[in-house]
PDB file of N, CA and C in Angstrom:
ATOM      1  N   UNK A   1       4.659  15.077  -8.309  1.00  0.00           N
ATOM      2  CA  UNK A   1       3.323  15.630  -8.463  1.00  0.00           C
ATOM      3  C   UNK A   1       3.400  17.121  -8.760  1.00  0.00           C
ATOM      4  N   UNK A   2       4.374  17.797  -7.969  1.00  0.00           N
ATOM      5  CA  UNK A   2       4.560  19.119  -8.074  1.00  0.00           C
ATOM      6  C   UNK A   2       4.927  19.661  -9.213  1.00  0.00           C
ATOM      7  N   UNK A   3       5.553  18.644 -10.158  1.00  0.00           N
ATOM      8  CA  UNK A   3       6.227  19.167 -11.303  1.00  0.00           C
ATOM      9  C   UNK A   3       5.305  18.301 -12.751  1.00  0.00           C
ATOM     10  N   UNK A   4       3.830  18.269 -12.598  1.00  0.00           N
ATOM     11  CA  UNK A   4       3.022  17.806 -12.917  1.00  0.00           C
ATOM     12  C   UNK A   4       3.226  16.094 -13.863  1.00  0.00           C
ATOM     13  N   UNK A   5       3.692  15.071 -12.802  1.00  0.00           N
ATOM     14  CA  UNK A   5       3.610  13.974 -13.621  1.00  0.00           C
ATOM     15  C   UNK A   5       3.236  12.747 -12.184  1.00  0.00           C
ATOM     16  N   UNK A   6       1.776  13.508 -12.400  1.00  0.00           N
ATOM     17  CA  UNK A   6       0.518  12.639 -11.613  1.00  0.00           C
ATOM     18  C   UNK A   6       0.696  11.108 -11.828  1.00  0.00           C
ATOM     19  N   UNK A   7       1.043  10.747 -13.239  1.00  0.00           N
ATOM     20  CA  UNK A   7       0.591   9.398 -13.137  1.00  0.00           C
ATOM     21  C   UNK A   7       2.482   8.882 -12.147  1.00  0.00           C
ATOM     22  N   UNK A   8       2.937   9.200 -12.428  1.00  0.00           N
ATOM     23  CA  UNK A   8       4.792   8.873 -11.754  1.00  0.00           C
ATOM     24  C   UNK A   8       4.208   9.065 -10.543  1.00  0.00           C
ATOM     25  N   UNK A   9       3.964   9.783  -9.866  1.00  0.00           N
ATOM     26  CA  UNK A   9       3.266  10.165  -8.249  1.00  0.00           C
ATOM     27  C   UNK A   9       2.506   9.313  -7.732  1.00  0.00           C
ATOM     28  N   UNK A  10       1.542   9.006  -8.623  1.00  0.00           N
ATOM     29  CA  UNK A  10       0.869   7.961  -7.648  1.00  0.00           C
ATOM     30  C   UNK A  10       1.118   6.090  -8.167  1.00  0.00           C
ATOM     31  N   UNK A  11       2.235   5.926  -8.926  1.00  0.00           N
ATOM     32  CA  UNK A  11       2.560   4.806  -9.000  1.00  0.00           C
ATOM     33  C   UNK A  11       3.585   4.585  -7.971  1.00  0.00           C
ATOM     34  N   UNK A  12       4.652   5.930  -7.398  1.00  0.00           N
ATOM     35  CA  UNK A  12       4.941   6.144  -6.641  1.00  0.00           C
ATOM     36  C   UNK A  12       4.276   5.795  -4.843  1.00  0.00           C
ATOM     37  N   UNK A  13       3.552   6.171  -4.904  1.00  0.00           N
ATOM     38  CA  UNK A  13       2.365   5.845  -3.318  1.00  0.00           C
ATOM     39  C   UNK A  13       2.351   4.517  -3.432  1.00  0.00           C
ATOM     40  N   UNK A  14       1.817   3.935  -4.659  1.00  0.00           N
ATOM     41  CA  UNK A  14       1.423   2.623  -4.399  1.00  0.00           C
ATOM     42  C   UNK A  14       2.311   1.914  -4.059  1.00  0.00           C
ATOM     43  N   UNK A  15       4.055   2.228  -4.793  1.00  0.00           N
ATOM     44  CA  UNK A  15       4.750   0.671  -4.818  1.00  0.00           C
ATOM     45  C   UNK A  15       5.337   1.199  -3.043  1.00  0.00           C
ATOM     46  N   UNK A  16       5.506   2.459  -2.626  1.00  0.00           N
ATOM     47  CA  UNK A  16       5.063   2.331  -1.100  1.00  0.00           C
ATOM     48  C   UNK A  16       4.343   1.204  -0.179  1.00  0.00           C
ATOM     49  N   UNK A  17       3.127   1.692  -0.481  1.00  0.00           N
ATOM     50  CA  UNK A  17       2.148   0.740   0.054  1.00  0.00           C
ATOM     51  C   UNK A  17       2.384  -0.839  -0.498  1.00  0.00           C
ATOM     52  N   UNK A  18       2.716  -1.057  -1.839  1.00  0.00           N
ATOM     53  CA  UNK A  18       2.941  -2.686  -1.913  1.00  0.00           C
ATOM     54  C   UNK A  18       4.399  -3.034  -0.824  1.00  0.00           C
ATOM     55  N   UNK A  19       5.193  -2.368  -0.875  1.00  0.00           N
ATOM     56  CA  UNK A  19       6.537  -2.468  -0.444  1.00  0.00           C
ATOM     57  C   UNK A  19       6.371  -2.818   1.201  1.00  0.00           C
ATOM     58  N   UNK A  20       5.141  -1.975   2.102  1.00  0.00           N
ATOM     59  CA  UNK A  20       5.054  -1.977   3.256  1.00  0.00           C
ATOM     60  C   UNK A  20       4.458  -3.657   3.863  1.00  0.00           C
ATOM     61  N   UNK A  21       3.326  -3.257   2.463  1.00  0.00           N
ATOM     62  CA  UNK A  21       2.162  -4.949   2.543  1.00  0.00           C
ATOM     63  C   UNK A  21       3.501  -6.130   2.880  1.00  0.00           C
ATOM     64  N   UNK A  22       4.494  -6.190   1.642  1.00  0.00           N
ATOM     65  CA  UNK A  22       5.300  -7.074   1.644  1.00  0.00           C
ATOM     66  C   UNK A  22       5.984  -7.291   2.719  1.00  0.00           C
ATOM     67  N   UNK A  23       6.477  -6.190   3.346  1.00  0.00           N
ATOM     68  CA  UNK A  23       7.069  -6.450   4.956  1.00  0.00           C
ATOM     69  C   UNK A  23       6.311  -6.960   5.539  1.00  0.00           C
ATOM     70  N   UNK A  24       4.979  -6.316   5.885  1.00  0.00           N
ATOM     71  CA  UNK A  24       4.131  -7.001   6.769  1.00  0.00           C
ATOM     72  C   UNK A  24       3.951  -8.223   6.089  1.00  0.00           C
ATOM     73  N   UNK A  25       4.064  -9.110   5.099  1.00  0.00           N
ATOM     74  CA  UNK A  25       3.624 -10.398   4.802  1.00  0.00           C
ATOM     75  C   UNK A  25       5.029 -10.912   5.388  1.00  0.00           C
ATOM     76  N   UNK A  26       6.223 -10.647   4.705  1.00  0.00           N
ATOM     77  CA  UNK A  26       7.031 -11.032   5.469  1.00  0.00           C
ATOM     78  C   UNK A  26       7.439 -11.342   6.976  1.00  0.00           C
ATOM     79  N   UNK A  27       6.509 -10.053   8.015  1.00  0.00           N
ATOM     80  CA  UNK A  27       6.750 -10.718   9.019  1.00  0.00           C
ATOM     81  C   UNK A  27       5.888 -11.577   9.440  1.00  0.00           C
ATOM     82  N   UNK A  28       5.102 -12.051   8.797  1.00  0.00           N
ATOM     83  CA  UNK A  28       4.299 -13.615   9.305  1.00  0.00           C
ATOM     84  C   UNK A  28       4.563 -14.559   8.450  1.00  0.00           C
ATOM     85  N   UNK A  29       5.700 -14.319   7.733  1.00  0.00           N
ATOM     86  CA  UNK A  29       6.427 -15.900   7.067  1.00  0.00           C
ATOM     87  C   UNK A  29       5.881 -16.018   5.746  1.00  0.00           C
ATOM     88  N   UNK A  30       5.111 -15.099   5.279  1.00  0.00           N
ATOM     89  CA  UNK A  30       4.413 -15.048   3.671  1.00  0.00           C
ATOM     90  C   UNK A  30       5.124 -14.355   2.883  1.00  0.00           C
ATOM     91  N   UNK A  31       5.328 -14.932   1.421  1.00  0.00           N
ATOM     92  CA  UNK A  31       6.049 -14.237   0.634  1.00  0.00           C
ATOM     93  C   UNK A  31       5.150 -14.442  -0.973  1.00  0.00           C
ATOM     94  N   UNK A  32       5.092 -13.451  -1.373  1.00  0.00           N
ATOM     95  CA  UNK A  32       4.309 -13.458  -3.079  1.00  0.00           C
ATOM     96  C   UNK A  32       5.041 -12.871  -3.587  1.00  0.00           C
ATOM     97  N   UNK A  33       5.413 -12.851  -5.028  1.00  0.00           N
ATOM     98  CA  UNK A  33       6.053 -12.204  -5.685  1.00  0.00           C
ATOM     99  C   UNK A  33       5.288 -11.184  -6.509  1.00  0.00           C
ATOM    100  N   UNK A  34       3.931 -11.994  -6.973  1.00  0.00           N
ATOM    101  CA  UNK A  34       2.953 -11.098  -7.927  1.00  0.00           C
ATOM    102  C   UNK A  34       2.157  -9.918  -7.240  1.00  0.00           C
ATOM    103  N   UNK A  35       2.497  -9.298  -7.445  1.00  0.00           N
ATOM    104  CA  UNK A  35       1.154  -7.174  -7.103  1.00  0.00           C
ATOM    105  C   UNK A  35      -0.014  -8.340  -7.158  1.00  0.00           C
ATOM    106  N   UNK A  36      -0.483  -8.444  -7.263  1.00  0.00           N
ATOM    107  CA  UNK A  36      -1.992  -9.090  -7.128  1.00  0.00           C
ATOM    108  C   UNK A  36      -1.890 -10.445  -6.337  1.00  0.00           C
ATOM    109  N   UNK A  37      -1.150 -11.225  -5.982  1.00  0.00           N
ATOM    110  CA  UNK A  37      -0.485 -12.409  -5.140  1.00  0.00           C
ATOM    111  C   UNK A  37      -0.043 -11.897  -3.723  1.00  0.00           C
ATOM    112  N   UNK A  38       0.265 -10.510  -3.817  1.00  0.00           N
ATOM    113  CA  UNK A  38       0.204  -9.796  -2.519  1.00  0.00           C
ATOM    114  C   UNK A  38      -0.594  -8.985  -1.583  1.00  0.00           C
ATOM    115  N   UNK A  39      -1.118  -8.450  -2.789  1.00  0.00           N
ATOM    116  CA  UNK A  39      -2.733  -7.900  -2.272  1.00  0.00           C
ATOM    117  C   UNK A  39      -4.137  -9.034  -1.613  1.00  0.00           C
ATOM    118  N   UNK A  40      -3.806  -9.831  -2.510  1.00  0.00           N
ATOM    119  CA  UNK A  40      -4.409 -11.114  -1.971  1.00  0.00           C
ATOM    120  C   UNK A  40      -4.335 -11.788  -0.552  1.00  0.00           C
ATOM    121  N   UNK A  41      -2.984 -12.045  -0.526  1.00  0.00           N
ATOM    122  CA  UNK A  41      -2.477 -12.618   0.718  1.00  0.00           C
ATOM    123  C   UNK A  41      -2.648 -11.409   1.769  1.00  0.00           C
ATOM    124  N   UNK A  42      -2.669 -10.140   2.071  1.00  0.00           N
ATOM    125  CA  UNK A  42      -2.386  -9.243   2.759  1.00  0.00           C
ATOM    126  C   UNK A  42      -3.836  -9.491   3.501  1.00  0.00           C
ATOM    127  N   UNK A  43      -4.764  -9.720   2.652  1.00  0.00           N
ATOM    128  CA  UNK A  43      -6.006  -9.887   3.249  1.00  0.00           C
ATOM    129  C   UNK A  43      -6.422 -11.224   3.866  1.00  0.00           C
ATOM    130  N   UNK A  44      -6.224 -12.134   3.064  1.00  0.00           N
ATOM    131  CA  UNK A  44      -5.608 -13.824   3.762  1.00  0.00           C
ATOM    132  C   UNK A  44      -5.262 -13.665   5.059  1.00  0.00           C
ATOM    133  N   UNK A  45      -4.111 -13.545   5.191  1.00  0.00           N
ATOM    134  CA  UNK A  45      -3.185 -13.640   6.380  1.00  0.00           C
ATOM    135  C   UNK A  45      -3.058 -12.281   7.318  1.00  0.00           C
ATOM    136  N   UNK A  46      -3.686 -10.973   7.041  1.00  0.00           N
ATOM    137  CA  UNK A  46      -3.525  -9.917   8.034  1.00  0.00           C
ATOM    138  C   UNK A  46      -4.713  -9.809   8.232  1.00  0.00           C
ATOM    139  N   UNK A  47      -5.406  -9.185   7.500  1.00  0.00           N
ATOM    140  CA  UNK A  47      -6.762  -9.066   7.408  1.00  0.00           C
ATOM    141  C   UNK A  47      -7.853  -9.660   8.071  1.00  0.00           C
ATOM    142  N   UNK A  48      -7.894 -11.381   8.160  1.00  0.00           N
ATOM    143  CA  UNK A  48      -8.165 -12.246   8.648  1.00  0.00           C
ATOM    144  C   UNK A  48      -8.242 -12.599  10.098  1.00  0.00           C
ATOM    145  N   UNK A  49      -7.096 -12.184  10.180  1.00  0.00           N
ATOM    146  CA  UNK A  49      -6.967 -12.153  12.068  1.00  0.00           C
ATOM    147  C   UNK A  49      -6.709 -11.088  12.534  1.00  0.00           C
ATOM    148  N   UNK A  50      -7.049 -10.249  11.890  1.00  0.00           N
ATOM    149  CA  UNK A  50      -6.985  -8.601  12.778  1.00  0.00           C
ATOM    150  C   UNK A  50      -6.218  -8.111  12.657  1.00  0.00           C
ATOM    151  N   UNK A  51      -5.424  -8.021  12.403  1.00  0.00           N
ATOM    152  CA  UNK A  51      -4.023  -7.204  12.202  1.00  0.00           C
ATOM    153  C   UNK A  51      -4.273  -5.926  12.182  1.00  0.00           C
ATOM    154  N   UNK A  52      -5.110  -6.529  10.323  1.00  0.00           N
ATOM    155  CA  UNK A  52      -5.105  -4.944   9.763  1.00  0.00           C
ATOM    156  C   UNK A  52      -7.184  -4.927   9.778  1.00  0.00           C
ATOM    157  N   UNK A  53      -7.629  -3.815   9.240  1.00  0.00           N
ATOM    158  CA  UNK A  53      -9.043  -3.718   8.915  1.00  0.00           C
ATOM    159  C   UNK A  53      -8.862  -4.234   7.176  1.00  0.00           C
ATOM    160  N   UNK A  54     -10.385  -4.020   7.186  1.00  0.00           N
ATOM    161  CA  UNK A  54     -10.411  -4.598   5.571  1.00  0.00           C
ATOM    162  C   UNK A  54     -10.308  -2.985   4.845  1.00  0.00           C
ATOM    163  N   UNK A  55     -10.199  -1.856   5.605  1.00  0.00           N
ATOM    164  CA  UNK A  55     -10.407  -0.628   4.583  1.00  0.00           C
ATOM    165  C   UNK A  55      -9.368  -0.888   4.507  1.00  0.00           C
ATOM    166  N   UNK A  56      -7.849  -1.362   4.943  1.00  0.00           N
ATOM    167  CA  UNK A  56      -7.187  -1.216   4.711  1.00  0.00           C
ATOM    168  C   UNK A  56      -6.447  -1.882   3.852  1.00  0.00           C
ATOM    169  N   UNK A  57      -7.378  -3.313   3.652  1.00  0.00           N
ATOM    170  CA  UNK A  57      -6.914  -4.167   2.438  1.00  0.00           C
ATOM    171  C   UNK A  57      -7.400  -3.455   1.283  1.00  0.00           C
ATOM    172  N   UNK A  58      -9.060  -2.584   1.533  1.00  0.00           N
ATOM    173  CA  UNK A  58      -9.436  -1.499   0.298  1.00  0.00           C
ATOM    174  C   UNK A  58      -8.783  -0.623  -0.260  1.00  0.00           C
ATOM    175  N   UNK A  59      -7.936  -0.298   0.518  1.00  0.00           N
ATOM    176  CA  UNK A  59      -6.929   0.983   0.224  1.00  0.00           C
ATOM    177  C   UNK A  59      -6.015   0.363  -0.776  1.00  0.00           C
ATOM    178  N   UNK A  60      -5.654  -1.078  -0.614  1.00  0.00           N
ATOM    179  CA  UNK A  60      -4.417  -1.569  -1.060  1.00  0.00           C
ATOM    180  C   UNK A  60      -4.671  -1.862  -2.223  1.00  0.00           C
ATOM    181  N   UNK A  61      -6.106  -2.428  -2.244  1.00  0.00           N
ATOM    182  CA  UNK A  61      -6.802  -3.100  -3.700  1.00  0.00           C
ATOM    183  C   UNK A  61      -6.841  -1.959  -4.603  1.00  0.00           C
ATOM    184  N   UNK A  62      -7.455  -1.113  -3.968  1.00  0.00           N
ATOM    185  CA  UNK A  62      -8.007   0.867  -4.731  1.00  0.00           C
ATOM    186  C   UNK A  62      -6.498   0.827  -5.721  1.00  0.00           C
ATOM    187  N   UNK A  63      -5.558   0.814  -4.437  1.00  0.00           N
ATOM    188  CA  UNK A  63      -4.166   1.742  -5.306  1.00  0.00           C
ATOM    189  C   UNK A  63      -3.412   0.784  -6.411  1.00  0.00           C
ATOM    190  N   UNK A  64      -3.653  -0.363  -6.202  1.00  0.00           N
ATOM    191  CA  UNK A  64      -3.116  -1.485  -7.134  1.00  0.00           C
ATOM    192  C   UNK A  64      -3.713  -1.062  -8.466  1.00  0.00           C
ATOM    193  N   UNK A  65      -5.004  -1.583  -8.390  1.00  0.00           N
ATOM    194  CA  UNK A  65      -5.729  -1.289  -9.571  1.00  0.00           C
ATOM    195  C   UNK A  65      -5.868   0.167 -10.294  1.00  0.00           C
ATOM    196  N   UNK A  66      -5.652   1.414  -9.440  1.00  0.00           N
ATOM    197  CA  UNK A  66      -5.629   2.722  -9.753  1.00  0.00           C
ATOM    198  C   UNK A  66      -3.933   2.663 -10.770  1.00  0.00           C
ATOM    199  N   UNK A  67      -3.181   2.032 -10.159  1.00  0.00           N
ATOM    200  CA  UNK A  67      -1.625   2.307 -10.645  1.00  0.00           C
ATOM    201  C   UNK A  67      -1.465   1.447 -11.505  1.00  0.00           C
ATOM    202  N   UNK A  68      -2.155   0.299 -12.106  1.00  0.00           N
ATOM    203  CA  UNK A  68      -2.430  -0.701 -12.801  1.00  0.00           C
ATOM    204  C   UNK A  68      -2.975   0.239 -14.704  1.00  0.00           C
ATOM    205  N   UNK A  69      -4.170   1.068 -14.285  1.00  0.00           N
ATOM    206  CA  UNK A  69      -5.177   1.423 -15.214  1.00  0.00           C
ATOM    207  C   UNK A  69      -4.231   3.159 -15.612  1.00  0.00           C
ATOM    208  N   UNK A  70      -3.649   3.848 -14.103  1.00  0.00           N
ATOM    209  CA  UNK A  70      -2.705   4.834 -14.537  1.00  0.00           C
ATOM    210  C   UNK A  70      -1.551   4.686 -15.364  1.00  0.00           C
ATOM    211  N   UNK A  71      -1.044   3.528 -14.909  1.00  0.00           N
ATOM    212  CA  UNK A  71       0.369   3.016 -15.989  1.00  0.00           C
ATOM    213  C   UNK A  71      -0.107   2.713 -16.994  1.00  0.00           C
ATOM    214  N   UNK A  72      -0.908   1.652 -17.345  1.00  0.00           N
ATOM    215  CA  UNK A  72      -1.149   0.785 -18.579  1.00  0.00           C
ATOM    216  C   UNK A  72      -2.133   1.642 -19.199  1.00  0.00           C
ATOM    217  N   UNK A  73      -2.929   2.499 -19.007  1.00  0.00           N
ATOM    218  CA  UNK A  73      -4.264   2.784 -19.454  1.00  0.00           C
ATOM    219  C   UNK A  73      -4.178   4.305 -20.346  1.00  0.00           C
ATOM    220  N   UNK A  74      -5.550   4.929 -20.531  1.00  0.00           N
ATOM    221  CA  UNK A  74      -5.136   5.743 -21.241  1.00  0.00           C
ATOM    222  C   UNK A  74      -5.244   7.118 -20.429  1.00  0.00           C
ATOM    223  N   UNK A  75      -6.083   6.586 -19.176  1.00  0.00           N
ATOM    224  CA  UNK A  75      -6.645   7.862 -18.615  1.00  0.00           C
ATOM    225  C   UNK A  75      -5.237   8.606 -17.686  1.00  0.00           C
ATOM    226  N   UNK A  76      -5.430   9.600 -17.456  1.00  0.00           N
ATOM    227  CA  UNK A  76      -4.167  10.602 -16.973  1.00  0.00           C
ATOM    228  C   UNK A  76      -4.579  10.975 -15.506  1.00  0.00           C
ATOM    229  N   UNK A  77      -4.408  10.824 -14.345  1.00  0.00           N
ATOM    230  CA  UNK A  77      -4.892  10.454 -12.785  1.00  0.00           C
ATOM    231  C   UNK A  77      -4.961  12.168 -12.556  1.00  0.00           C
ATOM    232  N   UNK A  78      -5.649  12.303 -12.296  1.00  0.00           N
ATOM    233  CA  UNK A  78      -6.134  13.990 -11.702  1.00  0.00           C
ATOM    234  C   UNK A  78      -5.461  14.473 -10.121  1.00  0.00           C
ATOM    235  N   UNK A  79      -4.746  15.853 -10.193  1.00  0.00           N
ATOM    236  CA  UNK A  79      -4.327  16.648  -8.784  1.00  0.00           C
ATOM    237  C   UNK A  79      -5.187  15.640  -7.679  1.00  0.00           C
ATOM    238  N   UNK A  80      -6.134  16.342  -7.979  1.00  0.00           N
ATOM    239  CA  UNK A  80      -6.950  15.476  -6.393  1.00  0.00           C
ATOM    240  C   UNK A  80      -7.072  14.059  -6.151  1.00  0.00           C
ATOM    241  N   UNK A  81      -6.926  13.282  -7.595  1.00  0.00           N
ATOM    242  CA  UNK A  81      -7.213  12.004  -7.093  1.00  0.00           C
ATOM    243  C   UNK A  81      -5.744  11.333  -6.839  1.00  0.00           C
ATOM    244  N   UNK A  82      -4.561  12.075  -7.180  1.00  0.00           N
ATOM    245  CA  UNK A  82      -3.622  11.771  -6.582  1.00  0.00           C
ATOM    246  C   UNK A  82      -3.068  12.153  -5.449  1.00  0.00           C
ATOM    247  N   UNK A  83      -3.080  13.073  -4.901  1.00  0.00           N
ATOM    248  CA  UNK A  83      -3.283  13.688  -3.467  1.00  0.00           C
ATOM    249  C   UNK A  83      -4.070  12.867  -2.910  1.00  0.00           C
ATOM    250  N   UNK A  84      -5.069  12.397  -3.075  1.00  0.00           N
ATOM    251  CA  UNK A  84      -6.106  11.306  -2.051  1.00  0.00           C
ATOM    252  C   UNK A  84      -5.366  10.500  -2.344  1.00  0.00           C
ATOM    253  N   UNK A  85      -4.766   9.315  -3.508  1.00  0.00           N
ATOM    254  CA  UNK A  85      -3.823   8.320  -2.599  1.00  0.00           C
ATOM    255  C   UNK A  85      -2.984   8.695  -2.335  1.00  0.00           C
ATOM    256  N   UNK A  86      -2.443   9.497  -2.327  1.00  0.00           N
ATOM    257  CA  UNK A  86      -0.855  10.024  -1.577  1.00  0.00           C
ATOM    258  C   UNK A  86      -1.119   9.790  -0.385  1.00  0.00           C
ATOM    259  N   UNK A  87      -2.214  10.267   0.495  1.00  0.00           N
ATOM    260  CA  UNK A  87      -2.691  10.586   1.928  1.00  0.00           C
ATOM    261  C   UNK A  87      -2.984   9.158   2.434  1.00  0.00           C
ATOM    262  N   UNK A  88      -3.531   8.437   1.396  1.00  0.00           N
ATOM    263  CA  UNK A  88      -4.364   6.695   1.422  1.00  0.00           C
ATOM    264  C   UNK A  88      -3.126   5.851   1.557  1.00  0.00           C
ATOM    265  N   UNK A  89      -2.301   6.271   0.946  1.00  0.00           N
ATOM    266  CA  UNK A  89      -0.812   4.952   1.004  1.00  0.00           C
ATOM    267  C   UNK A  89       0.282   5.710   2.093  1.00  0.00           C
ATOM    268  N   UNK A  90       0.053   6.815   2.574  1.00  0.00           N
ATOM    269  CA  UNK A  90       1.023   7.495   3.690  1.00  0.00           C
ATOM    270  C   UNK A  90       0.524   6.927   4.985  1.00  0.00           C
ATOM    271  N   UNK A  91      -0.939   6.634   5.229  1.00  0.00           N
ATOM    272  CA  UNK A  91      -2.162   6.126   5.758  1.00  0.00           C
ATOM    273  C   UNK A  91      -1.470   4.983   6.352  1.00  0.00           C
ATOM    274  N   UNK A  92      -1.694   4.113   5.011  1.00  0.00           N
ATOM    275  CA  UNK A  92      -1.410   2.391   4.973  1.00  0.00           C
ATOM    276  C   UNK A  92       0.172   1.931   5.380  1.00  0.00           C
ATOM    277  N   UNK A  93       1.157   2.726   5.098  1.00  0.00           N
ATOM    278  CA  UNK A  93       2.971   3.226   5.622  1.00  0.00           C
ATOM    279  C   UNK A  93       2.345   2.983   6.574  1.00  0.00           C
ATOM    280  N   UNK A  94       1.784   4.130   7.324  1.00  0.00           N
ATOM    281  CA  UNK A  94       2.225   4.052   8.808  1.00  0.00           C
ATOM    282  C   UNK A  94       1.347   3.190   9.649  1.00  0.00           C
ATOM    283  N   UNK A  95       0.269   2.228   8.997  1.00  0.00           N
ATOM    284  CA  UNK A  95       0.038   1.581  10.167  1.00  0.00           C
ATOM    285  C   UNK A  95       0.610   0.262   9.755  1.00  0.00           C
ATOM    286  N   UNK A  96       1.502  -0.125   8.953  1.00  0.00           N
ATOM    287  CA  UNK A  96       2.073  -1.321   8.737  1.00  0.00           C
ATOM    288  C   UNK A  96       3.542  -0.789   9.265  1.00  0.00           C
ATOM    289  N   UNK A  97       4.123   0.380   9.597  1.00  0.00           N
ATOM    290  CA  UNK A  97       5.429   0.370  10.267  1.00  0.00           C
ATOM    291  C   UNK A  97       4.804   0.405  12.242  1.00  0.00           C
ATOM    292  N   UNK A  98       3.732   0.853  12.161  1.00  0.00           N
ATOM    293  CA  UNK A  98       3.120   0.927  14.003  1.00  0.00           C
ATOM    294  C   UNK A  98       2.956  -1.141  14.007  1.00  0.00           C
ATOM    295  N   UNK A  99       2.185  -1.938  12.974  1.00  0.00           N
ATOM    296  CA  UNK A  99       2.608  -2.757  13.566  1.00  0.00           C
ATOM    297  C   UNK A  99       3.675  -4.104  13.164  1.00  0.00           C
ATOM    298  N   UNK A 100       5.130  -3.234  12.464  1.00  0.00           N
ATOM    299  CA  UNK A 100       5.954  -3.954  12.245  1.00  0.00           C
ATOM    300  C   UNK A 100       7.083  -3.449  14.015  1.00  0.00           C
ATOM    301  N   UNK A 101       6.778  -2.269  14.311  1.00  0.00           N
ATOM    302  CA  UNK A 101       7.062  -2.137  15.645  1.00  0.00           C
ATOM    303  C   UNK A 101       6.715  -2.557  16.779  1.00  0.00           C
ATOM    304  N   UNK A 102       5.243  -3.256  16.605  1.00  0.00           N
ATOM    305  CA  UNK A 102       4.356  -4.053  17.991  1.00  0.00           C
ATOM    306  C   UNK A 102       5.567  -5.288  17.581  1.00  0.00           C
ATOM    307  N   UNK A 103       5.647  -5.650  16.247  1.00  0.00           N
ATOM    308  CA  UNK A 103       6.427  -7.002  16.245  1.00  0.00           C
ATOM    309  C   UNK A 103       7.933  -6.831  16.645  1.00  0.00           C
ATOM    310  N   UNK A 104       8.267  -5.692  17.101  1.00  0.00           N
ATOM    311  CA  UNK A 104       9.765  -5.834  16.869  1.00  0.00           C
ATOM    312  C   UNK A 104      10.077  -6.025  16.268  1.00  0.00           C
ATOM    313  N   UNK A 105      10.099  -5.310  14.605  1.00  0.00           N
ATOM    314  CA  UNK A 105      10.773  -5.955  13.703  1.00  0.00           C
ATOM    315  C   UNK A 105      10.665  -4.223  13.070  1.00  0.00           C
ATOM    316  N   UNK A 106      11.117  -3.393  14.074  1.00  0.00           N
ATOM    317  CA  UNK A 106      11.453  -1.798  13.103  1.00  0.00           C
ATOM    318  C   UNK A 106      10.679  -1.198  14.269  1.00  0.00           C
ATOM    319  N   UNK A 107      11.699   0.272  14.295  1.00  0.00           N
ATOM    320  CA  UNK A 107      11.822   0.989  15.472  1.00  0.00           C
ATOM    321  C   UNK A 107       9.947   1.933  15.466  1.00  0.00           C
ATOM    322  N   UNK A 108       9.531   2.039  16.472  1.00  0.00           N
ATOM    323  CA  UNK A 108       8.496   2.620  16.482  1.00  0.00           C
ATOM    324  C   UNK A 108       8.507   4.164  15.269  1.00  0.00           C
ATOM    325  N   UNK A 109       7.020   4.193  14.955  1.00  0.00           N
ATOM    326  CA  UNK A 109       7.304   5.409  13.748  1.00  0.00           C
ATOM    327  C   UNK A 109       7.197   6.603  14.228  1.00  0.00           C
ATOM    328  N   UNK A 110       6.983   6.420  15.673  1.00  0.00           N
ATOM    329  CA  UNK A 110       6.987   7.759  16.313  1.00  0.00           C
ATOM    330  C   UNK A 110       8.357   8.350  16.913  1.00  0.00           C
ATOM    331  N   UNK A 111       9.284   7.270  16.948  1.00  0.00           N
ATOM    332  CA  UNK A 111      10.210   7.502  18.114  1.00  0.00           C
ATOM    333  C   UNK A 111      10.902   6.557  18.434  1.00  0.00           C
TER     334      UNK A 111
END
């Protein structure tokens, strides 16, 4: 971001946040292969029974489709609106490593 290539930065955040979703699908025995087969299920199977909130399936949907229209598209993602998901998928990291640690399955993110 610093070295101005916004759209690399926040395709960056996202495959974060897909990467985290996928653990957390993984630890309840779900596996998708497709960005949109995972976003899906994240809300299915976490979402559903509490895990997670639904802003947080919003967050996931937001950055998919944001990194979807930034890669493929024509528009060029702006300082601020990449800084807001930077903060949105650092967000979504850490509450899918707080509860891949309730599961025992990765050391608390605090400690």
């Amino acid at each position: 971001l610093h070295e101005g290539h916004n759209d690399i930065a926040v395709s960056r955040a996202y495959y974060a946040a897909f990467y985290a979703a996928t653990a957390a699908l993984l630890a309840v025995d779900v596996r998708r292969t497709r960005h949109s087969g995972a976003v899906s299920a994240f809300h299915e199977h976490l979402v559903r029974c509490g895990e997670f909130t639904v802003e947080h399936h919003e967050l996931l949907r937001r950055a998919f489709e944001d990194r979807h229209k930034w890669d493929y598209g024509t528009v060029f993602p702006s300082v601020p609106d990449v800084e807001r998901r930077i903060a949105e998928c650092r967000t979504f990291v850490e509450a899918v490593a707080t509860f891949l640690a309730r599961k025992a399955l990765l050391r608390s993110p605090t400690g």
